[in-house]
Protein backbone atom coordinates (compact mmCIF):
# COMPACT_ATOMS: atom_id res chain seq x y z
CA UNK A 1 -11.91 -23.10 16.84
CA UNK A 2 -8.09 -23.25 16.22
CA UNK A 3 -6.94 -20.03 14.40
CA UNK A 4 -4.55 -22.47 12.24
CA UNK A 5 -7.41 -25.04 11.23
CA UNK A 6 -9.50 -21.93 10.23
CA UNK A 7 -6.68 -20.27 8.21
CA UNK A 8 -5.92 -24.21 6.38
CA UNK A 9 -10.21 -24.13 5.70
CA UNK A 10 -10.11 -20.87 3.66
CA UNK A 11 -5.97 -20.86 2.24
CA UNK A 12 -7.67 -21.77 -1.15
CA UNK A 13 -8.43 -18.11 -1.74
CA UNK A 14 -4.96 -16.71 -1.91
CA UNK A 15 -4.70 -18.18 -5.13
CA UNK A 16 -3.69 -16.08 -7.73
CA UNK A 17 -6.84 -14.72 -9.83
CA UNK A 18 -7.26 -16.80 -13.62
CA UNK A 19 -9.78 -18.05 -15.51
CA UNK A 20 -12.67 -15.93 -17.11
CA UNK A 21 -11.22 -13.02 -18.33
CA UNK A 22 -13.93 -10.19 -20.05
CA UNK A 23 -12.02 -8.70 -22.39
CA UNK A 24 -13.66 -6.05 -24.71
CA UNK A 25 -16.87 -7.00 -23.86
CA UNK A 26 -19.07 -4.37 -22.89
CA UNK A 27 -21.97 -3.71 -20.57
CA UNK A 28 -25.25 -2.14 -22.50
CA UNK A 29 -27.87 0.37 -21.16
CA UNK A 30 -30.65 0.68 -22.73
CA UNK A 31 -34.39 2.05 -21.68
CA UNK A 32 -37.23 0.57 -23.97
CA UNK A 33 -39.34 3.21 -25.13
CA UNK A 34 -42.49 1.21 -25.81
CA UNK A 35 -43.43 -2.61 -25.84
CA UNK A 36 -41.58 -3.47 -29.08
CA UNK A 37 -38.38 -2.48 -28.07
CA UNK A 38 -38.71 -4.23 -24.68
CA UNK A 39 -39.64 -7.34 -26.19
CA UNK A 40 -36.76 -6.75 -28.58
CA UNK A 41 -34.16 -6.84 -25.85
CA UNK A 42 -36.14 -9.89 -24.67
CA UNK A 43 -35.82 -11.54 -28.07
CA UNK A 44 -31.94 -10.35 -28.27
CA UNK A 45 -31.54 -12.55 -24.65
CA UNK A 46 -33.82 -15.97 -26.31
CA UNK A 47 -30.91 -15.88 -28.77
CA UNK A 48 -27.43 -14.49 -27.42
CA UNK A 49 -28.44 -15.75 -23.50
CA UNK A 50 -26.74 -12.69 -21.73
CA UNK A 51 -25.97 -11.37 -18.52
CA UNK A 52 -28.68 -9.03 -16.83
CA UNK A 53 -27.34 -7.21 -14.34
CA UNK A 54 -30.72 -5.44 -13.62
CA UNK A 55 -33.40 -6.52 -14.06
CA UNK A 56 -32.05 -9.90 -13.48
CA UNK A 57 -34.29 -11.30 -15.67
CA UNK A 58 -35.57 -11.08 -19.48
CA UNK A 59 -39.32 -11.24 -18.33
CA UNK A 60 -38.25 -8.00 -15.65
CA UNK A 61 -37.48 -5.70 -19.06
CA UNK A 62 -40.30 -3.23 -19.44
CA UNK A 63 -40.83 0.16 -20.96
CA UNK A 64 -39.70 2.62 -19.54
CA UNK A 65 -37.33 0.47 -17.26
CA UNK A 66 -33.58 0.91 -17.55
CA UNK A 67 -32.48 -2.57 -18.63
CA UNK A 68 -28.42 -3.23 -18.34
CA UNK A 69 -27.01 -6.41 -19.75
CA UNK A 70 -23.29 -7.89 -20.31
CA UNK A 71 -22.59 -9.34 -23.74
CA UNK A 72 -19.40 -10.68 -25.14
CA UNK A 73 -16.92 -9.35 -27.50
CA UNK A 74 -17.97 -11.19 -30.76
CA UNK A 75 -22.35 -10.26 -29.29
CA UNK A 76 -21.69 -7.20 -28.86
CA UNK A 77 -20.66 -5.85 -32.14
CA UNK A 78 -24.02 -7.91 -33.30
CA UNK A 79 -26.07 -6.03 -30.57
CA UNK A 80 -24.98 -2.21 -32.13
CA UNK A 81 -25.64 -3.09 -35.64
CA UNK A 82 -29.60 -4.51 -34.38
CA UNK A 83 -29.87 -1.74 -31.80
CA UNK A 84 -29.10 1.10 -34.37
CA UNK A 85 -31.18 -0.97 -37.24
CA UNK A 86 -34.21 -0.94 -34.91
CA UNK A 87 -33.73 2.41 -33.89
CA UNK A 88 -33.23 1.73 -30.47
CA UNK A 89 -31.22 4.19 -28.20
CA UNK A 90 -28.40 2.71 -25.93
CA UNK A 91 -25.28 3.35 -24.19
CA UNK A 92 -22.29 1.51 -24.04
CA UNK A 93 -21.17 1.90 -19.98
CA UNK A 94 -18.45 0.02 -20.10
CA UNK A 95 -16.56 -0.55 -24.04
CA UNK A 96 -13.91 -2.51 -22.14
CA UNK A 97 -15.29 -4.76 -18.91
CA UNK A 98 -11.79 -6.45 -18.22
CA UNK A 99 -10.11 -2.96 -17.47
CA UNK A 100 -13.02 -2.11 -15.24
CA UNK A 101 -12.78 -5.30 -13.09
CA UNK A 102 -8.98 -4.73 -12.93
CA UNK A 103 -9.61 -1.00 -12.15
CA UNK A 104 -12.17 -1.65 -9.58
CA UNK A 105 -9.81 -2.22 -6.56
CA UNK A 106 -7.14 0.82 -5.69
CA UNK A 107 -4.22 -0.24 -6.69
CA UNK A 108 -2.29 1.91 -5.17
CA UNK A 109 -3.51 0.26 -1.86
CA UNK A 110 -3.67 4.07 -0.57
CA UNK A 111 -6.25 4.01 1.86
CA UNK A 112 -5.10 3.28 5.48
CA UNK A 113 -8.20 2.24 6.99
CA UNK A 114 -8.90 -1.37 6.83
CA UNK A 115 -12.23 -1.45 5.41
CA UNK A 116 -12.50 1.50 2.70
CA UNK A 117 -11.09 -1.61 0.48
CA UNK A 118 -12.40 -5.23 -0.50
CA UNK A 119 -11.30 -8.25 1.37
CA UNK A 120 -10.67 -12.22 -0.02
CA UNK A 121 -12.80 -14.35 2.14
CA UNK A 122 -9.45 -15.24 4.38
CA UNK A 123 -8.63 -11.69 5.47
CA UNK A 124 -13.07 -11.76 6.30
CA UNK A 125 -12.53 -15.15 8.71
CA UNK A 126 -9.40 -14.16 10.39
CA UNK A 127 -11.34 -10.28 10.88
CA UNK A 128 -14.33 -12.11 12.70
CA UNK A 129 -12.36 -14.90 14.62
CA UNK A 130 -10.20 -11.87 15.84
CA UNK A 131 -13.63 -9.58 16.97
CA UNK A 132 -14.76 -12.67 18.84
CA UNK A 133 -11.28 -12.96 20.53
CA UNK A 134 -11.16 -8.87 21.58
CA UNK A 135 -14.19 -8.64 22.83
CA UNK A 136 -15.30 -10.99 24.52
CA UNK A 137 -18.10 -9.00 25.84
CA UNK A 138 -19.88 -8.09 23.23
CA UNK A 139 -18.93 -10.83 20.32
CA UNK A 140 -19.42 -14.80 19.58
CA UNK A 141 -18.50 -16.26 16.71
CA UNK A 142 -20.56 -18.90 15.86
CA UNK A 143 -20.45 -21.51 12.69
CA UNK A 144 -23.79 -22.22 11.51
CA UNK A 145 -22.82 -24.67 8.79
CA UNK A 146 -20.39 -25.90 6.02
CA UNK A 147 -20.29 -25.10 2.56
CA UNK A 148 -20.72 -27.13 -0.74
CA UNK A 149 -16.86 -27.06 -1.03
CA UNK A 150 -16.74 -27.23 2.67
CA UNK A 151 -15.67 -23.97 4.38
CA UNK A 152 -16.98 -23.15 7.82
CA UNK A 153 -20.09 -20.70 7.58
CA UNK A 154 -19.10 -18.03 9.61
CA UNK A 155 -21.72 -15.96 11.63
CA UNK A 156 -20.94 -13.27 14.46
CA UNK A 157 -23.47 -11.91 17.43
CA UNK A 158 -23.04 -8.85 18.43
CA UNK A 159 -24.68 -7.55 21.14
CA UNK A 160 -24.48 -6.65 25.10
CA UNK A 161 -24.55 -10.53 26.26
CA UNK A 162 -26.33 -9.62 29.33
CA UNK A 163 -28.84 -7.37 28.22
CA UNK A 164 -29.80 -8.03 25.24
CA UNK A 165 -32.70 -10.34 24.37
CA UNK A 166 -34.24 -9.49 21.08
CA UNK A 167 -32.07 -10.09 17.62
CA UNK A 168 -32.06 -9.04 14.26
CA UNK A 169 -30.56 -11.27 11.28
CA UNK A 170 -28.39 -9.64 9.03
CA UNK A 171 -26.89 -11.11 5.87
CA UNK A 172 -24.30 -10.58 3.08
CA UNK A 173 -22.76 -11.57 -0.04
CA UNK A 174 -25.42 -14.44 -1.11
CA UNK A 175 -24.63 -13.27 -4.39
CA UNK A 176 -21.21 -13.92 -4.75
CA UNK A 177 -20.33 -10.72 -7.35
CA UNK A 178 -21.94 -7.83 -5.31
CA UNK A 179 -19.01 -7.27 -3.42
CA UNK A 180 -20.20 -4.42 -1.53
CA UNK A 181 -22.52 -6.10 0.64
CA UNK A 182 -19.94 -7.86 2.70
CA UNK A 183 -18.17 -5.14 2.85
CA UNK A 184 -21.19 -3.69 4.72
CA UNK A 185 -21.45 -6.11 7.10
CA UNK A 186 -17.87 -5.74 7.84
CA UNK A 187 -18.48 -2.04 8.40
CA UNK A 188 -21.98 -2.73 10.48
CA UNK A 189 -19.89 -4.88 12.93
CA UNK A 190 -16.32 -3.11 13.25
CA UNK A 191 -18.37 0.65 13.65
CA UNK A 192 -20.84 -0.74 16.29
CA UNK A 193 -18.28 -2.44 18.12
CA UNK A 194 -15.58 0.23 18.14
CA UNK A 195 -18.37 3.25 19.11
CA UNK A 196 -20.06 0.83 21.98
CA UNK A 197 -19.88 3.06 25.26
CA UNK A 198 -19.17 6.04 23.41
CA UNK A 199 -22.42 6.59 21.01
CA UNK A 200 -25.55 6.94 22.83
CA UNK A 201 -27.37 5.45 20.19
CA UNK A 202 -25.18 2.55 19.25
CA UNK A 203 -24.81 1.46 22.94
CA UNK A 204 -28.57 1.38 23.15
CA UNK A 205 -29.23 -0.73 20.54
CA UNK A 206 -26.27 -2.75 21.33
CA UNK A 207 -27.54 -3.69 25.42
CA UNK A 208 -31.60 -4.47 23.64
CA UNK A 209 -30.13 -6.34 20.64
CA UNK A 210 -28.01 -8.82 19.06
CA UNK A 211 -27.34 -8.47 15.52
CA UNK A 212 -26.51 -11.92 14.13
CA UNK A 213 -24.24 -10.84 11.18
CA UNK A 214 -23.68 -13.34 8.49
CA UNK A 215 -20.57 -11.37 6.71
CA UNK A 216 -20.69 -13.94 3.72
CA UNK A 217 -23.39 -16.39 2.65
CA UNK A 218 -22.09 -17.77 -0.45
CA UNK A 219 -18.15 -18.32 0.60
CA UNK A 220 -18.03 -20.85 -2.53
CA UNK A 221 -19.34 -18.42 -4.78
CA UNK A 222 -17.34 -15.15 -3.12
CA UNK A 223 -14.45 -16.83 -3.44
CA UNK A 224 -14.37 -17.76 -7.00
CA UNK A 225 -15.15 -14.50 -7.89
CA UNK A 226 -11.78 -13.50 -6.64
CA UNK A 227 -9.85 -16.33 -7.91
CA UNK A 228 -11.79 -17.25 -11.45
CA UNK A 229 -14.84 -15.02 -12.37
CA UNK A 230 -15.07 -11.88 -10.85
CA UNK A 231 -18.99 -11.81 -11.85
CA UNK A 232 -19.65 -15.16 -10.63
CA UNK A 233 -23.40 -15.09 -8.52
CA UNK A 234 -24.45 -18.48 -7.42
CA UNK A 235 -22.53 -20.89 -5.17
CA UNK A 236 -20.63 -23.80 -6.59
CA UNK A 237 -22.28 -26.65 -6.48
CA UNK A 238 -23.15 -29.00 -9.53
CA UNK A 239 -26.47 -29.58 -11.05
CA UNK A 240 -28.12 -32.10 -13.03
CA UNK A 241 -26.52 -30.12 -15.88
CA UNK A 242 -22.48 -31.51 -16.41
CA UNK A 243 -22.36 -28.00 -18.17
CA UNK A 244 -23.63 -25.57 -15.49
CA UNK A 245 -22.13 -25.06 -11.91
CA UNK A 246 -24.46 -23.62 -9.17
CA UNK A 247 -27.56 -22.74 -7.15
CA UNK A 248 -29.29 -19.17 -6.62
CA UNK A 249 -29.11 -18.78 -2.98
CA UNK A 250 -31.99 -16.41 -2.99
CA UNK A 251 -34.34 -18.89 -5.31
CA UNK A 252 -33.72 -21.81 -3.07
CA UNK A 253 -35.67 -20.77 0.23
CA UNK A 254 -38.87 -23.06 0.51
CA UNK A 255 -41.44 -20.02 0.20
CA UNK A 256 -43.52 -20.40 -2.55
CA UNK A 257 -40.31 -22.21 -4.29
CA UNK A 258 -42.00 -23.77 -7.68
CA UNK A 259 -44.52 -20.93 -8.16
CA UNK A 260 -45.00 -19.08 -11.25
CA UNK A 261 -41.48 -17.57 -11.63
CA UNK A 262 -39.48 -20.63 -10.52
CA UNK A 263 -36.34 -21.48 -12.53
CA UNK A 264 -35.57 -25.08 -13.72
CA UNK A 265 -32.72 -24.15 -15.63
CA UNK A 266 -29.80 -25.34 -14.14
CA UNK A 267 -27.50 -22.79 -16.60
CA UNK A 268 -29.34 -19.94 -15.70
CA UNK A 269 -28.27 -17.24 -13.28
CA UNK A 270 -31.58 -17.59 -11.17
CA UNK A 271 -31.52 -21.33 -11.03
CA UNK A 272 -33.71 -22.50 -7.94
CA UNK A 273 -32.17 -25.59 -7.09
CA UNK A 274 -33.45 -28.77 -7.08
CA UNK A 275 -35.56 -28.79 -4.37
CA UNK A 276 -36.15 -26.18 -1.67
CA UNK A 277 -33.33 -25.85 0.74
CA UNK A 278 -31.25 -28.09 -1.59
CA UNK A 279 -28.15 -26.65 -0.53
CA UNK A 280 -26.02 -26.54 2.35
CA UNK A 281 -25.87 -23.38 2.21
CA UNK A 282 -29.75 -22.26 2.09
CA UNK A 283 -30.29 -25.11 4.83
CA UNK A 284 -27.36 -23.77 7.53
CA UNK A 285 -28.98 -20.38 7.76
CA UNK A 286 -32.58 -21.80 7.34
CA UNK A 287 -32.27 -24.07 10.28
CA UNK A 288 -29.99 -21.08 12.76
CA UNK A 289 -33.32 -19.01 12.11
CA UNK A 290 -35.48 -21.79 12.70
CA UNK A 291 -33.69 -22.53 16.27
CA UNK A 292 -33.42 -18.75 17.09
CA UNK A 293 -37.15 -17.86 15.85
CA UNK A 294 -38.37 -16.91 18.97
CA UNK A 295 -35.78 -14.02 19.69
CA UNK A 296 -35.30 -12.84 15.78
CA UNK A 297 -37.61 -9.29 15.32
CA UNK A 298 -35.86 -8.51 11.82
CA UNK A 299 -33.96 -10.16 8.66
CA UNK A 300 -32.14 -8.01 6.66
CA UNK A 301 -30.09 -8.56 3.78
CA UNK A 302 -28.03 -6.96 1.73
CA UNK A 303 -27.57 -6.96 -2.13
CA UNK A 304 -26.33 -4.63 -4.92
CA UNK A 305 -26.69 -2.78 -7.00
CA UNK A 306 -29.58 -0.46 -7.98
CA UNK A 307 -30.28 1.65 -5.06
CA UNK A 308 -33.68 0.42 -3.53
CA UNK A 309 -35.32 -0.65 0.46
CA UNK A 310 -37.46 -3.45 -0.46
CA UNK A 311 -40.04 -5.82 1.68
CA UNK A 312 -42.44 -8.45 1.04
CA UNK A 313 -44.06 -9.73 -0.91
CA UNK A 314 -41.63 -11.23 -4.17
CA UNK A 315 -44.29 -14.01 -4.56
CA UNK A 316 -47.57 -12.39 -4.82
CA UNK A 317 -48.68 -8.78 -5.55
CA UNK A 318 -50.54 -9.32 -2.70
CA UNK A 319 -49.76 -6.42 0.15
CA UNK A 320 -48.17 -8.10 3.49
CA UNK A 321 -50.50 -8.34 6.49
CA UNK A 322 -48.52 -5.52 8.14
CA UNK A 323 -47.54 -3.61 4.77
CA UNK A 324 -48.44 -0.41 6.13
CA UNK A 325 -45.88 -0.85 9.15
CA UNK A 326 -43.09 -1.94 6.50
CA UNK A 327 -43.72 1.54 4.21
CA UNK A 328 -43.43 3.62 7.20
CA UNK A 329 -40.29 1.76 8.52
CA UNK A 330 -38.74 1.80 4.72
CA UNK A 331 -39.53 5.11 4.19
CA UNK A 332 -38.36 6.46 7.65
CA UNK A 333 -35.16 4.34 7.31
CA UNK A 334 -34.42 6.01 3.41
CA UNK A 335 -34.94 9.48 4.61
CA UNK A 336 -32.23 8.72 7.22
CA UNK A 337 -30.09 7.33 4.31
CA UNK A 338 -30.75 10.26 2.00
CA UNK A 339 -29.39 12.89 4.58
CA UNK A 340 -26.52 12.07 4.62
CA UNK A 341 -24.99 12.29 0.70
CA UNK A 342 -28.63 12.87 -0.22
CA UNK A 343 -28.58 9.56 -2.05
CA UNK A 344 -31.91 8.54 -4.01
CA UNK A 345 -33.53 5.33 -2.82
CA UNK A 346 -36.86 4.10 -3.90
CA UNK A 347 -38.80 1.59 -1.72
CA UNK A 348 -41.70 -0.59 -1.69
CA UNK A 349 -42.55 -4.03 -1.88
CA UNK A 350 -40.62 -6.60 -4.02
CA UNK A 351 -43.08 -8.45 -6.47
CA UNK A 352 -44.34 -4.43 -7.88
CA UNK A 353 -41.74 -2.06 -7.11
CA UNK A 354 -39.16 -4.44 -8.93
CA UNK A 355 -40.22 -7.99 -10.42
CA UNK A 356 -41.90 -11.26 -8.94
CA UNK A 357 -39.44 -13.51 -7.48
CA UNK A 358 -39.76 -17.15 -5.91
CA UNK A 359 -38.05 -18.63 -3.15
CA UNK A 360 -36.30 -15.39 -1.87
CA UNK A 361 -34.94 -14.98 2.04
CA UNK A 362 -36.58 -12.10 2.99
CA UNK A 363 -40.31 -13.35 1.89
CA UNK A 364 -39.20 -16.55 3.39
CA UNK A 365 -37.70 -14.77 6.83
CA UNK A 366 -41.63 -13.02 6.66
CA UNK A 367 -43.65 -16.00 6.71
CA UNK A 368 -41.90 -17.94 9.14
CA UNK A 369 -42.95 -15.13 11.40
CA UNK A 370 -40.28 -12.46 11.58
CA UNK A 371 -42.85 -9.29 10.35
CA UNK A 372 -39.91 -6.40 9.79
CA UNK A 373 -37.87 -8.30 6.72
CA UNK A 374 -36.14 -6.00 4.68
CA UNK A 375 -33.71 -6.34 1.80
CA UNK A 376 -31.22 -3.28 0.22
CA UNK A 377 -30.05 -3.06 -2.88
CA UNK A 378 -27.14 -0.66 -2.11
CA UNK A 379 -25.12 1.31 -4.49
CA UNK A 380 -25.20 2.51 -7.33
CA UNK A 381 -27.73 2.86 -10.01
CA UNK A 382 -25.68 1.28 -12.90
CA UNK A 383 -23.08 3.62 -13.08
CA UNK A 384 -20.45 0.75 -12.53
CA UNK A 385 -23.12 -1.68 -10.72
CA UNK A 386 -21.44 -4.73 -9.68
CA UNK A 387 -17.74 -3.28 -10.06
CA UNK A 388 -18.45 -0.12 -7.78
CA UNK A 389 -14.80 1.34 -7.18
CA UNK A 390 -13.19 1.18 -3.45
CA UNK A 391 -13.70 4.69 -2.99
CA UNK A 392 -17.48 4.61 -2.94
CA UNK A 393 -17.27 1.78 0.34
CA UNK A 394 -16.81 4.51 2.70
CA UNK A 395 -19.88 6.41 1.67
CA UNK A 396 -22.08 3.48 1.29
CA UNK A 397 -21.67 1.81 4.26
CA UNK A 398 -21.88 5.35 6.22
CA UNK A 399 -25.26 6.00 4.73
CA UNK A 400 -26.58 2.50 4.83
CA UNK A 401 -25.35 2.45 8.95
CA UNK A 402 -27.65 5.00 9.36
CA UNK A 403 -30.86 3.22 7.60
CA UNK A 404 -30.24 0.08 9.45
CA UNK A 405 -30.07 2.29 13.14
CA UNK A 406 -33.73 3.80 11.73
CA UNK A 407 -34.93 0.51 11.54
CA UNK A 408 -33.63 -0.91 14.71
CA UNK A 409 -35.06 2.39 16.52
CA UNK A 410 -38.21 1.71 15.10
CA UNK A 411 -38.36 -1.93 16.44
CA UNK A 412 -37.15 -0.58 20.03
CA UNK A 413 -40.20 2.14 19.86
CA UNK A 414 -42.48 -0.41 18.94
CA UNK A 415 -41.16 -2.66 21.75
CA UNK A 416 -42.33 -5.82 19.83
C-alpha cells in the first residue's frame, strides 16, 4: 500500500468540524425509584425520542437502574417541569453539552506523549501503516475490507511471526462516539510493541500470540463524529428511510439477528440493518474471522462507557456452555484492573447483568466457535460518559492493559 494513496483515502477527515452543534442541551440522570417512574422515563422517550446513553434503550430503564439520556434545548426545559411535577429526582450532568464536547479535548495540546490525546482517523492510518513499516518483525498491516463511503479497513497483527500460532481478535470504535476505545487499541499495540524484549510478560504473550487489532471498525461513523456530530454511533450508510442515515454495527451480526429485541427502525440508534451482515462493514470483519477461525482463541471488543467485563449470552438468559470458565476469566481479569486505580467494574453475562441484545459481535464471535469472547465497557460510569476528558486516556488504557494480559495468561495456562 502506497503511503500517498492511503493518506488521499482518509484526507476527508481534516475537514474542519460543522454541523450538529448541542448547544444548551443537557444530559439527565435519573434513577427510577419504583416501576412508575421507570415507565415514566419510558413514556417521556415514546414522545420526545431521546438519546440514551445508558441503557441504550427505553425497554433497558428499570428501577433502581441509573438511566442517563440527552435531550434538546427546547425538551429539556419540558423534562424539569414533568420530572419535578411527578416527583421524580434527577440531575442535570451536563446544563451545557456543546461546552463539554468542545472541552473534552486539551486544548492546550500539553501532553507530549502521543497517545494521552484523541486522534482523527488520518493521524490512526498513517500510526498503523508506520508500525507495520518499523517493525517488520513483529507487525502486518492488513486491510480486511472497504467501507460504505469507501475507506480501507485497517487491521494490524501483532505478534512474534515465527512463534506465534494462536490469535486473539481485538476490536474498537464500532460505535463511532465512544472515542476511548480506539484510543485503547492504539495504546494495546504501541505499549506491546515498544516493551517486546524488555517485559517478561509482554514478550511471552507476544512469541504464543497474535493479536489482530482492529483500531477502528466504524471509520464512516468515527469520522463524522469529528467532522459533523461528535455523538454520532452508527456508520453512514442509508436506509430504506430518506430521513435516517446508518446501521448499528453491533445489531447487524447474523446471531440470533431478528429475535425478540431486533430493531426495524431505521431512525433509531440500535437499528439492525436490513438483513444480517448487510453492511460492508459487519461483512469485512465477519468473513477475516471466518478465514482465520481455526487460529482465533478470543474476541474482544471494546466499548464505552459504564464500567463493566461482559460475555455471552445478549440473546438468551440462557448461561453459555462454558459460563463458568468466562466468570472466572472476567473476574480474574477485573481484579487485575481494579489494582491498579482500584477502579469498580462489574461483570457477568450480557442479556442479565445489562439488557438483551440481538445480533451483537461478541455472542456472534461465541457461536461461531471462539469460547473466551469478551466485551468492556471502559470508562466511566456517567460522570462525562461518552465525552471522557484526555486526561483520563492514560489511566484507562493502563488499567484496561492489564485486564486484557489476565485474560491472555489465562488462555496460555489453559493451553487451548
Amino acid at each position: 500500500m502506497k503511503l500517498f494513496l492511503l493518506l488521499s483515502t482518509v484526507a476527508v477527515s481534516l475537514s474542519v468540524p460543522h454541523g450538529r452543534r448541542y448547544d444548551n442541551e443537557k444530559l439527565f440522570h435519573v434513577t427510577p425509584k419504583s416501576e412508575d417512574e421507570a415507565q415514566f422515563i419510558k413514556y417521556l422517550d415514546s414522545t420526545m425520542k431521546l438519546d440514551f446513553w445508558k441503557p441504550k434503550y427505553a425497554h433497558g430503564v428499570t428501577p433502581k437502574t441509573k438511566v442517563y439520556f440527552h435531550a434538546d434545548a427546547q425538551q429539556s426545559k419540558v423534562i424539569e417541569k414533568l420530572l419535578e411535577q411527578k416527583r421524580i429526582e434527577y440531575k442535570i450532568v451536563f446544563h451545557d453539552l456543546q461546552k463539554t464536547i468542545e472541552n473534552q479535548r486539551t486544548k492546550e495540546r500539553k501532553y507530549k506523549k502521543s497517545f494521552t490525546r484523541y486522534h482523527e482517523w488520518r493521524e490512526i492510518a498513517v500510526w498503523a501503516y508506520s508500525i507495520s513499516l518499523k517493525y517488520p518483525k513483529l507487525a502486518s498491516l492488513v486491510q480486511i475490507g472497504e467501507t460504505y463511503e469507501g475507506r480501507p479497513m485497517l487491521l494490524l497483527k501483532i505478534g512474534n511471526k515465527i512463534s506465534a500460532k494462536k490469535g486473539i481478535f481485538l476490536d474498537c470504535g464500532i460505535h463511532a462516539r465512544e472515542w476511548i476505545s480506539p484510543a485503547f487499541c492504539q495504546w494495546f499495540v504501541t505499549e506491546a510493541i515498544r516493551t517486546y524484549g524488555k517485559d517478561k510478560e509482554i514478550t511471552k504473550l507476544l512469541n504464543d500470540f497474535t493479536f489482530h487489532v482492529l483500531p477502528v471498525f466504524n471509520i464512516d461513523g468515527y469520522v463524522f463524529s469529528w467532522t459533523s456530530d461528535r455523538l454520532w454511533r452508527k456508520n453512514r450508510a442509508p436506509t430504506s428511510n430518506d430521513k435516517c442515515i446508518g446501521t448499528d454495527l453491533n445489531r447487524n451480526f447474523n446471531v440470533s439477528w431478528n429475535g425478540i429485541h431486533y430493531d426495524d427502525e431505521p431512525c433509531s440508534e440500535a437499528y439492525a440493518g436490513s438483513d444480517p451482515e448487510s453492511e460492508p462493514e459487519t461483512e469485512a470483519v465477519a468473513s477475516y474471522i471466518r478465514d482465520n477461525l481455526s487460529s482465533l482463541k478470543a474476541y474482544i471488543s471494546f466499548h464505552s462507557f459504564s464500567q463493566l467485563l461482559l460475555y455471552p449470552y445478549g440473546y438468551t438468559e440462557e448461561e453459555a456452555p462454558n459460563h463458568k470458565k468466562l466468570d472466572e476469566v472476567a473476574k480474574s481479569a477485573v481484579s487485575a484492573l481494579q489494582g491498579l486505580y482500584n477502579t469498580t467494574y462489574t461483570y457477568g453475562p450480557i442479556a442479565t447483568t445489562v439488557y438483551p441484545v440481538c445480533g451483537s459481535s461478541v455472542d456472534w464471535a461465541y457461536d461461531i466457535g471462539i469460547k473466551y469472547a469478551f466485551v468492556f465497557e471502559l470508562r466511566d460510569e456517567g460522570e462525562y460518559g461518552f465525552l471522557l476528558p484526555e486526561h483520563d486516556i492514560e489511566p484507562t488504557c493502563k488499567e484496561t492493559m492489564l485486564a486484557v494480559k489476565q485474560i491472555t495468561n489465562y488462555l496460555m495456562d489453559e493451553d487451548i
